[in-house]
C-alpha atoms as a PDB file:
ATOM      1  CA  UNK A   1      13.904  27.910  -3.256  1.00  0.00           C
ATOM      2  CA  UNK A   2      15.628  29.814  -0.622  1.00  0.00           C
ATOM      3  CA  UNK A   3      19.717  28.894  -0.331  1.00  0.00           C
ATOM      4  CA  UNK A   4      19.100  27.157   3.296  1.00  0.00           C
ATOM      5  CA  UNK A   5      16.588  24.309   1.756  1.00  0.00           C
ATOM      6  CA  UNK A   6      18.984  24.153  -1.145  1.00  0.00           C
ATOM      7  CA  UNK A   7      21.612  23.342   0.952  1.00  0.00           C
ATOM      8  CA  UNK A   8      19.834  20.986   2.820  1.00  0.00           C
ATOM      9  CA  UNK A   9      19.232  19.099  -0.138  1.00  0.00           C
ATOM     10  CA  UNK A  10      22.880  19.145  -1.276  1.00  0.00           C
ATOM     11  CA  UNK A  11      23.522  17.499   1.899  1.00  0.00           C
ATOM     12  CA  UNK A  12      20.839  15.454   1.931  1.00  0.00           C
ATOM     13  CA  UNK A  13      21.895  13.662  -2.100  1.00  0.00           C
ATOM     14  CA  UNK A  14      25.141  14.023  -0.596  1.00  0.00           C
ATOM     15  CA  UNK A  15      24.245  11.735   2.285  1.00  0.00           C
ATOM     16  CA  UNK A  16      21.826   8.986  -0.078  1.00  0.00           C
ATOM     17  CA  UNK A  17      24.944   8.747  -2.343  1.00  0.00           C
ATOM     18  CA  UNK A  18      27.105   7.783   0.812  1.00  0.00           C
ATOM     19  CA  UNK A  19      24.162   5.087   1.892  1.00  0.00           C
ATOM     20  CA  UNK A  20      23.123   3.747  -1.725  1.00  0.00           C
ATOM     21  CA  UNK A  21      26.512   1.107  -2.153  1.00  0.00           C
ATOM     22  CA  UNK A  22      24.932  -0.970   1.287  1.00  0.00           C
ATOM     23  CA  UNK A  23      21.443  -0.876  -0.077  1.00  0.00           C
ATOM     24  CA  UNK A  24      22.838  -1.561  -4.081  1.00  0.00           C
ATOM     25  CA  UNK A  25      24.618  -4.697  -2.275  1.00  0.00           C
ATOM     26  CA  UNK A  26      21.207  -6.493  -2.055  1.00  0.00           C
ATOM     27  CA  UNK A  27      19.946  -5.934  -5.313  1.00  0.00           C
ATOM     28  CA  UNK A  28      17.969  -2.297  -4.142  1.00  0.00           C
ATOM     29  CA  UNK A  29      18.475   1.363  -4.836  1.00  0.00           C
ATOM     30  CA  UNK A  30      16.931   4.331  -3.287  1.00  0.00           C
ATOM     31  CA  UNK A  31      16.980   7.605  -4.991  1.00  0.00           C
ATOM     32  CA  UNK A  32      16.012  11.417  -3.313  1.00  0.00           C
ATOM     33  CA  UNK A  33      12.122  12.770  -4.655  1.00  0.00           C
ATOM     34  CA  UNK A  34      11.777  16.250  -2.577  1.00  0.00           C
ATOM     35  CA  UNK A  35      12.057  17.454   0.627  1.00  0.00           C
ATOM     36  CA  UNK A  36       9.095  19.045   2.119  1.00  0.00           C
ATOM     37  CA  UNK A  37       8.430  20.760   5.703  1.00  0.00           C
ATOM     38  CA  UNK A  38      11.413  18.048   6.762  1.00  0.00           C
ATOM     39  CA  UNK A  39      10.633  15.140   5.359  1.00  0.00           C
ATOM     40  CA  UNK A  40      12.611  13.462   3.181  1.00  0.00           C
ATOM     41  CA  UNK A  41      10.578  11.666   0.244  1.00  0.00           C
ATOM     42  CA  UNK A  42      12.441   9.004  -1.332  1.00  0.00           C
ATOM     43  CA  UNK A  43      11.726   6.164  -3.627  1.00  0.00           C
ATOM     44  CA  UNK A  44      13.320   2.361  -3.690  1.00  0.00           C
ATOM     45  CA  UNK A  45      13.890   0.479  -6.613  1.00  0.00           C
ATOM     46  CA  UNK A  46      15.237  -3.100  -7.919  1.00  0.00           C
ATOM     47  CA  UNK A  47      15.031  -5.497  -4.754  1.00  0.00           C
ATOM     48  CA  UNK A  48      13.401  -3.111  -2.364  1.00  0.00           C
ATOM     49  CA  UNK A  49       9.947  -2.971  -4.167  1.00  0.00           C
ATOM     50  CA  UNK A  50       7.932  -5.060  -2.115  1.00  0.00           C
ATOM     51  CA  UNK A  51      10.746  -6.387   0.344  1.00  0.00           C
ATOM     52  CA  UNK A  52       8.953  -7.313   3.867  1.00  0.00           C
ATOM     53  CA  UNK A  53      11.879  -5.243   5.465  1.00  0.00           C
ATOM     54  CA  UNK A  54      11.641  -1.748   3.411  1.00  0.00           C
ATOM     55  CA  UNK A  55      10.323   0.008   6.762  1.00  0.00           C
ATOM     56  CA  UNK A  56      13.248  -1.293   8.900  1.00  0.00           C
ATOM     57  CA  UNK A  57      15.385   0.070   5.644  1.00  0.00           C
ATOM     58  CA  UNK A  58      13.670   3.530   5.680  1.00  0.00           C
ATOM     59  CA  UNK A  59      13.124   4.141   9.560  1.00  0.00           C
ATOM     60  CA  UNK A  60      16.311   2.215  10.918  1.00  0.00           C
ATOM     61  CA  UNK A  61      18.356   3.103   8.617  1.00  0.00           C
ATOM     62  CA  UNK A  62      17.886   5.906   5.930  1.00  0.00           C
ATOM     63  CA  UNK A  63      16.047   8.471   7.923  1.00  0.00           C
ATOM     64  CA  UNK A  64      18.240   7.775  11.013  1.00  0.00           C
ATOM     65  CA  UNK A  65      21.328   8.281   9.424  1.00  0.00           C
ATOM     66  CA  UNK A  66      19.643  11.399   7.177  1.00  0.00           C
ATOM     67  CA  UNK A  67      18.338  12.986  10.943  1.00  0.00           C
ATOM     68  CA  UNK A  68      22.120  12.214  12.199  1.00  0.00           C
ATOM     69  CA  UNK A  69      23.576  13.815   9.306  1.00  0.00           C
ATOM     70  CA  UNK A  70      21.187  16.271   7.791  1.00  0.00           C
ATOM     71  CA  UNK A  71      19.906  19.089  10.221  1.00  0.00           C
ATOM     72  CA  UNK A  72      16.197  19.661  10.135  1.00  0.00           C
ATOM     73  CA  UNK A  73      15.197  16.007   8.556  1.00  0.00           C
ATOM     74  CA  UNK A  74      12.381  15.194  11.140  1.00  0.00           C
ATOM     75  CA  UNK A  75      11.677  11.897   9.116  1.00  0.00           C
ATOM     76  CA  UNK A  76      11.894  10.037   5.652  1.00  0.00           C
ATOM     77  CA  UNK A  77       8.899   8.876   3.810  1.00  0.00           C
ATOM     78  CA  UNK A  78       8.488   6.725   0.648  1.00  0.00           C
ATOM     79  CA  UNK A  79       7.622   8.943  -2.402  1.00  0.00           C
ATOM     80  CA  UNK A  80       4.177   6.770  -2.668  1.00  0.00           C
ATOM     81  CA  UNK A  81       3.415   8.364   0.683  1.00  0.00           C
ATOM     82  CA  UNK A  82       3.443  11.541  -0.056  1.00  0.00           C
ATOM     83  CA  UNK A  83       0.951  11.559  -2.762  1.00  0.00           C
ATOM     84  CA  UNK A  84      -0.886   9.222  -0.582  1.00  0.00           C
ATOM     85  CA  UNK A  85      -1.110  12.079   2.002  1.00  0.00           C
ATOM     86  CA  UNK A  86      -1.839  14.657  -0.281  1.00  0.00           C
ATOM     87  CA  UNK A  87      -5.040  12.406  -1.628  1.00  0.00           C
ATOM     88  CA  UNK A  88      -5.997  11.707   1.943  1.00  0.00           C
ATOM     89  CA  UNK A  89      -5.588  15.774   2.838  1.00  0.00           C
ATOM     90  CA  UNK A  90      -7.827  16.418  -0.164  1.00  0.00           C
ATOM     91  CA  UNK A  91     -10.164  13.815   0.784  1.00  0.00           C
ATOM     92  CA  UNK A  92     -10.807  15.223   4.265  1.00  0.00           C
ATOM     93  CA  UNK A  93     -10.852  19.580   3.006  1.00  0.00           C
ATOM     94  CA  UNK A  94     -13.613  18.084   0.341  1.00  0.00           C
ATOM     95  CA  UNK A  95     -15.447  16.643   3.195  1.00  0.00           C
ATOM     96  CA  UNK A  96     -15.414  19.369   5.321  1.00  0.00           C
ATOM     97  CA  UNK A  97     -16.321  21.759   2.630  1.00  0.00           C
ATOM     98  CA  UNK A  98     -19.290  19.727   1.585  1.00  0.00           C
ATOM     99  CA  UNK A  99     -20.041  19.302   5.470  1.00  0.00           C
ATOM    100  CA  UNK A 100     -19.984  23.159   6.107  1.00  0.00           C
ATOM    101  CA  UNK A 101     -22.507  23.743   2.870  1.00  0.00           C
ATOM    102  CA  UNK A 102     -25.193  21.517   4.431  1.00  0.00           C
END
């Protein structure tokens, strides 16, 4: 890991420790996974597991205070996500591989 993406990081824990007390207040946590190509991949816990209002959480407030405070961050994704994505990505190269033997 070069010493720019582990500063980023730094800042970026630095940042979810500053915005966990609001989201601990209603009975939820969020906690940092990795940081990929920009994106932030974090995971919620306790009262934000299922909440109807995680996306306003994550989009109106997590990733736009990470993007305001965190140089780089282009967006913040749920952990789930990203190994949703990388299932999806798999999907598709198997597809295309099996497409191009035919």
């Amino acid at each position: 890991m070069d010493d720019l993406n582990e500063s980023t990081i730094k800042l970026i824990k630095e940042t979810l420790e500053k915005i966990r007390p609001f989201i601990q207040r209603d009975g939820g946590d969020v906690i940092f996974d990795s940081y990929e190509d920009g994106v932030v991949y974090v995971e919620v816990l306790g009262a934000c597991v299922g909440c109807g209002l995680i996306e306003t959480t994550l989009y109106d407030g997590i990733e736009a205070i990470l993007m305001e405070e965190v140089p780089g961050i282009i967006a913040v994704r749920l952990k789930q996500d990203k190994e949703k994505m990388k299932a999806e990505l798999a999907k598709l190269k198997e597809e295309n591989n099996k497409n191009q033997v035919e």
